[in-house]
C-alpha atoms as a PDB file:
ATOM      1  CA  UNK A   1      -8.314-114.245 -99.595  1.00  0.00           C
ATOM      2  CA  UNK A   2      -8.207-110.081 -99.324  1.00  0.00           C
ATOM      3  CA  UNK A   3      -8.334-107.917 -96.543  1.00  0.00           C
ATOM      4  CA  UNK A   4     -10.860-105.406 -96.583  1.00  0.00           C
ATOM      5  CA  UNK A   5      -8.496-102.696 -95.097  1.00  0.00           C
ATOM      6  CA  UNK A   6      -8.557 -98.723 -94.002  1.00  0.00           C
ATOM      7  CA  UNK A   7      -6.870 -96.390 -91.373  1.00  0.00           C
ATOM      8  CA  UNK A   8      -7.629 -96.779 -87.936  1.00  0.00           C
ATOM      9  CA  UNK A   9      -6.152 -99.072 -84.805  1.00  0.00           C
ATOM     10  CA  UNK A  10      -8.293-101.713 -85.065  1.00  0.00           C
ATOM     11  CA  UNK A  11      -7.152-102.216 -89.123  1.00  0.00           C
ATOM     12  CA  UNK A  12      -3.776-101.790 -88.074  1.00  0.00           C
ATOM     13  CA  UNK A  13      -4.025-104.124 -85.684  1.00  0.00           C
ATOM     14  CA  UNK A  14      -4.837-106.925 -88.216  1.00  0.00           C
ATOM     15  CA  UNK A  15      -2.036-105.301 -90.457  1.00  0.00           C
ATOM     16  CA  UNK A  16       0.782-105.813 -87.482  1.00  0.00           C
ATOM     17  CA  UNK A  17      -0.614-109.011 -86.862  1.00  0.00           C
ATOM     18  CA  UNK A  18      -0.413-110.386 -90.513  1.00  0.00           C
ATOM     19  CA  UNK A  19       3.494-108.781 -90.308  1.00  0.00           C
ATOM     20  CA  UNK A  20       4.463-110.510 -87.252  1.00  0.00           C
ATOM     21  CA  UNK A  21       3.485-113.662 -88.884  1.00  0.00           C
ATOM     22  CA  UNK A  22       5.211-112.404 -92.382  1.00  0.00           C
ATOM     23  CA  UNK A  23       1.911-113.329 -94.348  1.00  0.00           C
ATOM     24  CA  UNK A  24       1.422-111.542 -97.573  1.00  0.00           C
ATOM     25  CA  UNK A  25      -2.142-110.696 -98.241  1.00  0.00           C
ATOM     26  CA  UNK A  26      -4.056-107.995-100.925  1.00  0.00           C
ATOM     27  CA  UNK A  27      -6.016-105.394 -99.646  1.00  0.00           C
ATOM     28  CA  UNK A  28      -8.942-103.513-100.543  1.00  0.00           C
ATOM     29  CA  UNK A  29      -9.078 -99.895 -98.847  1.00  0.00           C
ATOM     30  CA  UNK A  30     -12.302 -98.236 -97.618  1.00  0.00           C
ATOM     31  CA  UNK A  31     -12.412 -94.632 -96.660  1.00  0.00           C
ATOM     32  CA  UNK A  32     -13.349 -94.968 -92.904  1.00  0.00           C
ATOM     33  CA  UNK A  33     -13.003 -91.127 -92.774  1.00  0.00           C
ATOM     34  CA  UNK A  34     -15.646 -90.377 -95.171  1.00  0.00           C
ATOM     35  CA  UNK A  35     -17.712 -92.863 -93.896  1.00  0.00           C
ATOM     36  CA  UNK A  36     -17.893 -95.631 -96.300  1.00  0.00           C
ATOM     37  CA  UNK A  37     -18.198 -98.372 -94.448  1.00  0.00           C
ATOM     38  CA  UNK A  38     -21.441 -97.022 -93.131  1.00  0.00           C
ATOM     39  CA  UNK A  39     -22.756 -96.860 -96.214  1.00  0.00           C
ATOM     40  CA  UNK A  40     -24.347 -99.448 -98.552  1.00  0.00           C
ATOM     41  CA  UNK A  41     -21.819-100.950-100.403  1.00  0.00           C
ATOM     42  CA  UNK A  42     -19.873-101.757 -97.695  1.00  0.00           C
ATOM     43  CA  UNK A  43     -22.622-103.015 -95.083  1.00  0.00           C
ATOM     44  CA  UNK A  44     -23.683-105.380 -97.948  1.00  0.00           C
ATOM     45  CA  UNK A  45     -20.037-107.463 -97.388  1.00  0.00           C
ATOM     46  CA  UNK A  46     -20.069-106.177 -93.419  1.00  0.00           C
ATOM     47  CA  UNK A  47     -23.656-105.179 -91.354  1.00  0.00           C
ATOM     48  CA  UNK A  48     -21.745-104.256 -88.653  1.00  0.00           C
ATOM     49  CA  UNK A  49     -20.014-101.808 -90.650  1.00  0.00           C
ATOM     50  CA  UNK A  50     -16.681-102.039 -88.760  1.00  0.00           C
ATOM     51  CA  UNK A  51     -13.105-101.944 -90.257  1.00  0.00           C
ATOM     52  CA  UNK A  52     -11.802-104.304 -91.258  1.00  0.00           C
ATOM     53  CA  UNK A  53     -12.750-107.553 -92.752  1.00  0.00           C
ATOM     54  CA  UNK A  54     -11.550-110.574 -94.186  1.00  0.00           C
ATOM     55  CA  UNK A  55     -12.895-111.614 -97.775  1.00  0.00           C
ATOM     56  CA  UNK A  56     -12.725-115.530 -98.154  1.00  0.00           C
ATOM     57  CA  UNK A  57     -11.729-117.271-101.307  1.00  0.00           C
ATOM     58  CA  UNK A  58     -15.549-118.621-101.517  1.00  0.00           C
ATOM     59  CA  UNK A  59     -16.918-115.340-101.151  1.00  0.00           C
ATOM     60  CA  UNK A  60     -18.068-114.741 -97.750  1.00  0.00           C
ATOM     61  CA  UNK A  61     -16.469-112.388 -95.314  1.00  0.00           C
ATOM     62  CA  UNK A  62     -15.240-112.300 -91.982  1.00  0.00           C
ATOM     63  CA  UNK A  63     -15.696-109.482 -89.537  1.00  0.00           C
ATOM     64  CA  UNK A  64     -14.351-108.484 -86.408  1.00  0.00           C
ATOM     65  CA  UNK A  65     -10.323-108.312 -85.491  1.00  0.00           C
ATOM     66  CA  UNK A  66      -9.962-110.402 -83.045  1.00  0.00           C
ATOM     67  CA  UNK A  67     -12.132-113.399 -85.343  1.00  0.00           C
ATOM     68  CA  UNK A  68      -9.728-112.753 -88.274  1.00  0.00           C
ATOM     69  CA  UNK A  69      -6.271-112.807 -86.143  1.00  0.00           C
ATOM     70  CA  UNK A  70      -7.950-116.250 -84.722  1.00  0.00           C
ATOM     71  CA  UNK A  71      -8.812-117.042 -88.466  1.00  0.00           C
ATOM     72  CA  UNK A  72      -4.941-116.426 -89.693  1.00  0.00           C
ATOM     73  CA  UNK A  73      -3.447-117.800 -86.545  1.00  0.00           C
ATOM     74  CA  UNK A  74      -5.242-121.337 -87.878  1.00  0.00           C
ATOM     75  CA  UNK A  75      -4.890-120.985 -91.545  1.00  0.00           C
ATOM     76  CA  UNK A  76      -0.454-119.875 -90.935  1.00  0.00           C
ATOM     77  CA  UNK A  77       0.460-121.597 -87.683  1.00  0.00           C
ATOM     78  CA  UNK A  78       3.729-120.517 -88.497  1.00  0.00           C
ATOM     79  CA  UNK A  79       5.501-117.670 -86.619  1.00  0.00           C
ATOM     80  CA  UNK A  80       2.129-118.079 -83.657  1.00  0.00           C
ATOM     81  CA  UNK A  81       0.899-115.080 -81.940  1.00  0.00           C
ATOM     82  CA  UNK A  82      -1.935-116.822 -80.147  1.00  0.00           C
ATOM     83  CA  UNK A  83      -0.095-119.993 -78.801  1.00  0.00           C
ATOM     84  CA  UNK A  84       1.742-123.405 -79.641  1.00  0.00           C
ATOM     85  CA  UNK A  85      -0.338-125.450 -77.110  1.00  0.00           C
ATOM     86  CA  UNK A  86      -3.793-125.318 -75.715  1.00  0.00           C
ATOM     87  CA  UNK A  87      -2.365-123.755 -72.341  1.00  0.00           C
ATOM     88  CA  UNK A  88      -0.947-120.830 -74.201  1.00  0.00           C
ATOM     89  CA  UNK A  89      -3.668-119.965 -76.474  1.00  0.00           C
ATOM     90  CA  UNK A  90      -5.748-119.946 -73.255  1.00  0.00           C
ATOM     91  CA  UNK A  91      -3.640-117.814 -71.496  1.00  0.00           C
ATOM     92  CA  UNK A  92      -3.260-115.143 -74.209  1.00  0.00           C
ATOM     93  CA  UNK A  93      -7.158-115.554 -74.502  1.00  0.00           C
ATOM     94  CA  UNK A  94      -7.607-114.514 -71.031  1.00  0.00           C
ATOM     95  CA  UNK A  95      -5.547-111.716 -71.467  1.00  0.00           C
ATOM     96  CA  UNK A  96      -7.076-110.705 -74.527  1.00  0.00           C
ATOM     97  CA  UNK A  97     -10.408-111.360 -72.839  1.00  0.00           C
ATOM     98  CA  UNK A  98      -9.278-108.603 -70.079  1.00  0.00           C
ATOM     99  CA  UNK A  99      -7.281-106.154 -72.013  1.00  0.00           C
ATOM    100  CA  UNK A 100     -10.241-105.622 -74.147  1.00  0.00           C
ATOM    101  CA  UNK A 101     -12.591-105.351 -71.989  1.00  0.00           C
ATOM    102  CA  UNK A 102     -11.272-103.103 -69.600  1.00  0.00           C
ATOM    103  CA  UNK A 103      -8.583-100.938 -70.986  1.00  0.00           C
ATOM    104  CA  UNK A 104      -8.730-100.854 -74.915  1.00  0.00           C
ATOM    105  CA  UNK A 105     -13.152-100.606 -75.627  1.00  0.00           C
ATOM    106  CA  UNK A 106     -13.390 -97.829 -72.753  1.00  0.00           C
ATOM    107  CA  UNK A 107     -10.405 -95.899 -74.644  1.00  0.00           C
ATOM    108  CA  UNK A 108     -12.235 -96.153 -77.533  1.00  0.00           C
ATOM    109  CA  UNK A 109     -15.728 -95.129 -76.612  1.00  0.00           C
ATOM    110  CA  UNK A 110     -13.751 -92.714 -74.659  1.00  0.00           C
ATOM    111  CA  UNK A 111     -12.511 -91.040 -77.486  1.00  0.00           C
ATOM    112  CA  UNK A 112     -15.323 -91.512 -79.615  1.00  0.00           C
ATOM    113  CA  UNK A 113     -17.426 -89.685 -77.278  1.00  0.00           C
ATOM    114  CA  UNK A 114     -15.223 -86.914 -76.753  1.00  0.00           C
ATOM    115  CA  UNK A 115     -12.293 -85.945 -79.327  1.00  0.00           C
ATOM    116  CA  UNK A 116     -14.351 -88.484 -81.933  1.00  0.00           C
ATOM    117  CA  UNK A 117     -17.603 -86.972 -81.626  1.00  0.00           C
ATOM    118  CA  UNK A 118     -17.882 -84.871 -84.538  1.00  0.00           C
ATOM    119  CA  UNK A 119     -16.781 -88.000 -86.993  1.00  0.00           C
ATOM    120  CA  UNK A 120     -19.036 -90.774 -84.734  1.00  0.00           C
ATOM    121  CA  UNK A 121     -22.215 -88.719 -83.719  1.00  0.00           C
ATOM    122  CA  UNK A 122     -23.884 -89.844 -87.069  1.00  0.00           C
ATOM    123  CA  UNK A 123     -22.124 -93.381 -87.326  1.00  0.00           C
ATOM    124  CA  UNK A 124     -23.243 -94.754 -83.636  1.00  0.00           C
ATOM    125  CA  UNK A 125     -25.569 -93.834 -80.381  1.00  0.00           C
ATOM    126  CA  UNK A 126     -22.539 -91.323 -78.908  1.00  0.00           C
ATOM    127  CA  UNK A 127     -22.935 -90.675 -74.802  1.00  0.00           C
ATOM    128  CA  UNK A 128     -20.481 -87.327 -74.155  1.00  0.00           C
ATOM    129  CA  UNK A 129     -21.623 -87.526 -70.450  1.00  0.00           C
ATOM    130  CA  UNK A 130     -19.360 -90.687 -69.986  1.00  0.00           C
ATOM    131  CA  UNK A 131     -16.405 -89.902 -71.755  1.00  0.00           C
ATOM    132  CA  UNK A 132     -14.420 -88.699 -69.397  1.00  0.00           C
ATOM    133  CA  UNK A 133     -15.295 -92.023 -66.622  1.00  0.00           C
ATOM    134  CA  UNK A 134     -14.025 -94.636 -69.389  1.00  0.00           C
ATOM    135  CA  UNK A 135     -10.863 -92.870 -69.938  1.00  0.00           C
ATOM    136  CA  UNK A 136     -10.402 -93.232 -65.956  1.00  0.00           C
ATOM    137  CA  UNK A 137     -11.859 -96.583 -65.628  1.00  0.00           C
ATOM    138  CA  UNK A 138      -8.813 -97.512 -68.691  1.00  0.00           C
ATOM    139  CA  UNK A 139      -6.459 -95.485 -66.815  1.00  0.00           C
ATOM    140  CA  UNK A 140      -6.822 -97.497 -63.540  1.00  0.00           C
ATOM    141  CA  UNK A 141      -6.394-100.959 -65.608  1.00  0.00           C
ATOM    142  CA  UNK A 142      -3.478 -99.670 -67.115  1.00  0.00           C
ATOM    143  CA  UNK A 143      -2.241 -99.416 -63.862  1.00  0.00           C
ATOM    144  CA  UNK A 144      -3.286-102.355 -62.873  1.00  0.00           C
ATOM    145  CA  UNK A 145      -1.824-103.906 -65.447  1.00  0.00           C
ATOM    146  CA  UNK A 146       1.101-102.235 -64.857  1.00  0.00           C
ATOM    147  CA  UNK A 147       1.630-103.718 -61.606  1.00  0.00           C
ATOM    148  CA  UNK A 148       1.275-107.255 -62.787  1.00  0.00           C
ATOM    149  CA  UNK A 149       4.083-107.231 -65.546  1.00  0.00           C
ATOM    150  CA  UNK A 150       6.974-106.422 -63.316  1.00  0.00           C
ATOM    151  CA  UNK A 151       9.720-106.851 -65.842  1.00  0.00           C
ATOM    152  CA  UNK A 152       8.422-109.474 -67.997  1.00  0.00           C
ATOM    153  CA  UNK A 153       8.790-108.371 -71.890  1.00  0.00           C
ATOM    154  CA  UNK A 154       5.460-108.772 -72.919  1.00  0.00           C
ATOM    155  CA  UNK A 155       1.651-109.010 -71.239  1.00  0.00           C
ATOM    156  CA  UNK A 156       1.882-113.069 -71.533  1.00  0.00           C
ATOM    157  CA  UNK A 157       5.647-113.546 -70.679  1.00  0.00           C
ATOM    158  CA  UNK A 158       8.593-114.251 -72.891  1.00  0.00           C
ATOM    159  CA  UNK A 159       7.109-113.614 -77.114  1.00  0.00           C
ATOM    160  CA  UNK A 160       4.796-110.634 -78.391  1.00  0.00           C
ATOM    161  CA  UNK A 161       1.085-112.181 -78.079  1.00  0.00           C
ATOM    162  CA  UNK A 162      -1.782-110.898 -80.134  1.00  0.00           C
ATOM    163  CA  UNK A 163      -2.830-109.064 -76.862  1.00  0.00           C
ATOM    164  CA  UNK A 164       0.384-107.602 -77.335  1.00  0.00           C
ATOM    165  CA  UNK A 165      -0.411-105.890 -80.871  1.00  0.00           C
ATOM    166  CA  UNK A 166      -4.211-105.100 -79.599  1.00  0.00           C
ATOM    167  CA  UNK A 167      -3.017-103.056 -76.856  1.00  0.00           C
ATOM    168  CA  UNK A 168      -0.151-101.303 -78.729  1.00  0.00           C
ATOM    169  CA  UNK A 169      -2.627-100.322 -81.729  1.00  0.00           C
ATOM    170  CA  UNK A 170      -4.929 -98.865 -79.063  1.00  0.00           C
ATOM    171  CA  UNK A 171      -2.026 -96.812 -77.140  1.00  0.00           C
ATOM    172  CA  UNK A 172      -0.181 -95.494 -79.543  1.00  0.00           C
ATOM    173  CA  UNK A 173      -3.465 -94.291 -81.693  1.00  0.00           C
ATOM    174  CA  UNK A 174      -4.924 -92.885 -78.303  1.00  0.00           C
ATOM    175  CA  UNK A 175      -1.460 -90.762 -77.634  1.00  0.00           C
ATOM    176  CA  UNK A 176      -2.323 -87.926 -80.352  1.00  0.00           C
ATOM    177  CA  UNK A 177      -6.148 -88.162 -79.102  1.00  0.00           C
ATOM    178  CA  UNK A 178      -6.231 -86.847 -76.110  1.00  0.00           C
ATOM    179  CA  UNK A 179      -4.930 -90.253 -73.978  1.00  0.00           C
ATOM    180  CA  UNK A 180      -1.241 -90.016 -73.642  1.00  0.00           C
ATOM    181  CA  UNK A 181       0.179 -92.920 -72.063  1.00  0.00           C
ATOM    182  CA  UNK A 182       0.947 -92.123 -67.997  1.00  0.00           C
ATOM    183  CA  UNK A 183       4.619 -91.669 -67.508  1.00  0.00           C
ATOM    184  CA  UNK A 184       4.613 -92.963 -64.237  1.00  0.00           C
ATOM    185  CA  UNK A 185       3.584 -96.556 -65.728  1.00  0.00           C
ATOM    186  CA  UNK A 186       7.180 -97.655 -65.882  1.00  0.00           C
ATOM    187  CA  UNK A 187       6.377-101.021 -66.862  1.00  0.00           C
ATOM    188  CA  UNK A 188       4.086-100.380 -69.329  1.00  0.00           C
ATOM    189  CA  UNK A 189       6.119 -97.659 -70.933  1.00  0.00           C
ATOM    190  CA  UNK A 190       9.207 -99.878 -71.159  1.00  0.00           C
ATOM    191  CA  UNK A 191       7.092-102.680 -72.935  1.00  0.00           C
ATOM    192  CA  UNK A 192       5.435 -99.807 -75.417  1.00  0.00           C
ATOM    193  CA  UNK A 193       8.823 -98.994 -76.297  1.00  0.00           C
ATOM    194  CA  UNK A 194       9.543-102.547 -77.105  1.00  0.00           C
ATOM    195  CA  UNK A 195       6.487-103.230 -79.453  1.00  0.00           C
ATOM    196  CA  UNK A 196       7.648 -99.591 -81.110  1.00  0.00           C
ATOM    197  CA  UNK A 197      10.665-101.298 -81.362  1.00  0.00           C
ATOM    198  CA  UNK A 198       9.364-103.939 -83.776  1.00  0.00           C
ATOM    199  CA  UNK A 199       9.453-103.756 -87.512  1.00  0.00           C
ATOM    200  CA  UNK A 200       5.546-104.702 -87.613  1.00  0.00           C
ATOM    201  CA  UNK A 201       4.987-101.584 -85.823  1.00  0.00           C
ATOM    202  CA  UNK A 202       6.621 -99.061 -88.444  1.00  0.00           C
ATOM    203  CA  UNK A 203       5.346-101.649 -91.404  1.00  0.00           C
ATOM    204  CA  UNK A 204       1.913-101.437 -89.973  1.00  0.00           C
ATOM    205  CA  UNK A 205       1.382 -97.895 -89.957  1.00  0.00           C
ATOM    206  CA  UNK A 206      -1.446 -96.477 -92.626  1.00  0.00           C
ATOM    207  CA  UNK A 207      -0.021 -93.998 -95.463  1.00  0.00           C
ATOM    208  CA  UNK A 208      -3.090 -91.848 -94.242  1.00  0.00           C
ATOM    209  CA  UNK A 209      -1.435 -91.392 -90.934  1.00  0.00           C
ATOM    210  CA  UNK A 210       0.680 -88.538 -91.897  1.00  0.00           C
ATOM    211  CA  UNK A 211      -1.878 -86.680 -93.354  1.00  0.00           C
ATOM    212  CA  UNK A 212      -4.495 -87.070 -90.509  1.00  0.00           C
ATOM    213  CA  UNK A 213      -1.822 -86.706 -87.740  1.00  0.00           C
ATOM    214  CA  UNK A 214      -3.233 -90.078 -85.893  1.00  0.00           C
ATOM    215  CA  UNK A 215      -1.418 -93.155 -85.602  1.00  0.00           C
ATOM    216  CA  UNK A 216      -3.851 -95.900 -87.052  1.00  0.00           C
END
């Protein structure tokens, strides 16, 4: 098994996840800056083109994050980030469901279609018009969410959740982007500072994110 690996939150979010659950995997890095895995070579292994992916010991490759945390969470139950039981998997699954959905994609596009444009407009169909709504519509989850945690450590309670790592990819890559987290979101500030706080979140960081001055 290898993980097809490169800068950018949605890479690191695999990386943090594969630390929290001290798995040891080899990598393989594409240069998402330059656009390689838009290009042939790549799309052959991946058609959606996204980073990463998960090569297989038969061969065959799996794609999206969220399928390849799933993926690991099966193949090392140990140290769980998904659930023990079918009532907690379902619960960080709803949350997952939501955080997505809501805050994390509209932060992205957000970005893409604004301080992104220049690196997306050839890589995907890029709307600048509607930047500047999804960064509001994730704003006002965020504070919604915000207002659900109350002082619980994490989104799903008591442990660090893979919802936990999705969300803290997207934040701390969107602070030096143009979507620095709200101040006034005590709640979720004190939890961001408690997923910083973890050694998957230092270990997890790409060596490229020096250089590009973007946490991913």
């Amino acid at each position: 098994m290898k993980l097809i690996d490169s800068f950018g939150p949605n890479p690191r979010v695999v990386r943090m996840f594969i630390a929290e659950k001290d798995i040891t995997l080899p990598s393989e890095q594409v240069d998402i800056l330059a656009g390689d895995n838009r290009k042939e070579g790549y799309l052959k292994r991946n058609p959606g083109g996204q980073m990463p992916a998960l090569e297989l010991d038969d061969g065959s490759f799996i794609a999206e994050t969220a399928v390849i945390c799933e993926y690991l969470e099966e193949k090392y139950p140990d140290h769980t980030r998904i659930g023990k039981t079918a009532e907690e998997r379902a619960h960080a699954r709803l949350w997952q469901r939501r955080v997505e959905l809501n805050i994390t994609e509209n932060m992205y596009n957000g970005f893409r279609y604004a301080e992104g444009y220049e690196m997306f407009k050839d890589r995907l169909h890029c709307i600048p018009a509607a930047a500047a709504d999804l960064k509001a519509v994730a704003q006002e989850k965020l504070k919604w969410l915000d207002s659900l945690m109350g002082n619980q450590p994490f989104i799903c309670g008591n442990e660090p959740r893979f919802v936990d790592i999705t969300l803290y990819c997207c934040l701390d890559f969107m602070q030096g982007v143009g979507q620095a987290l709200n101040p006034d979101l005590k709640n979720i500030g004190a939890w961001f500072a408690r997923m910083a706080a973890r050694p998957s979140a230092a270990a997890s960081l790409h060596p490229a994110s020096e250089q590009v001055k973007m946490r991913g």
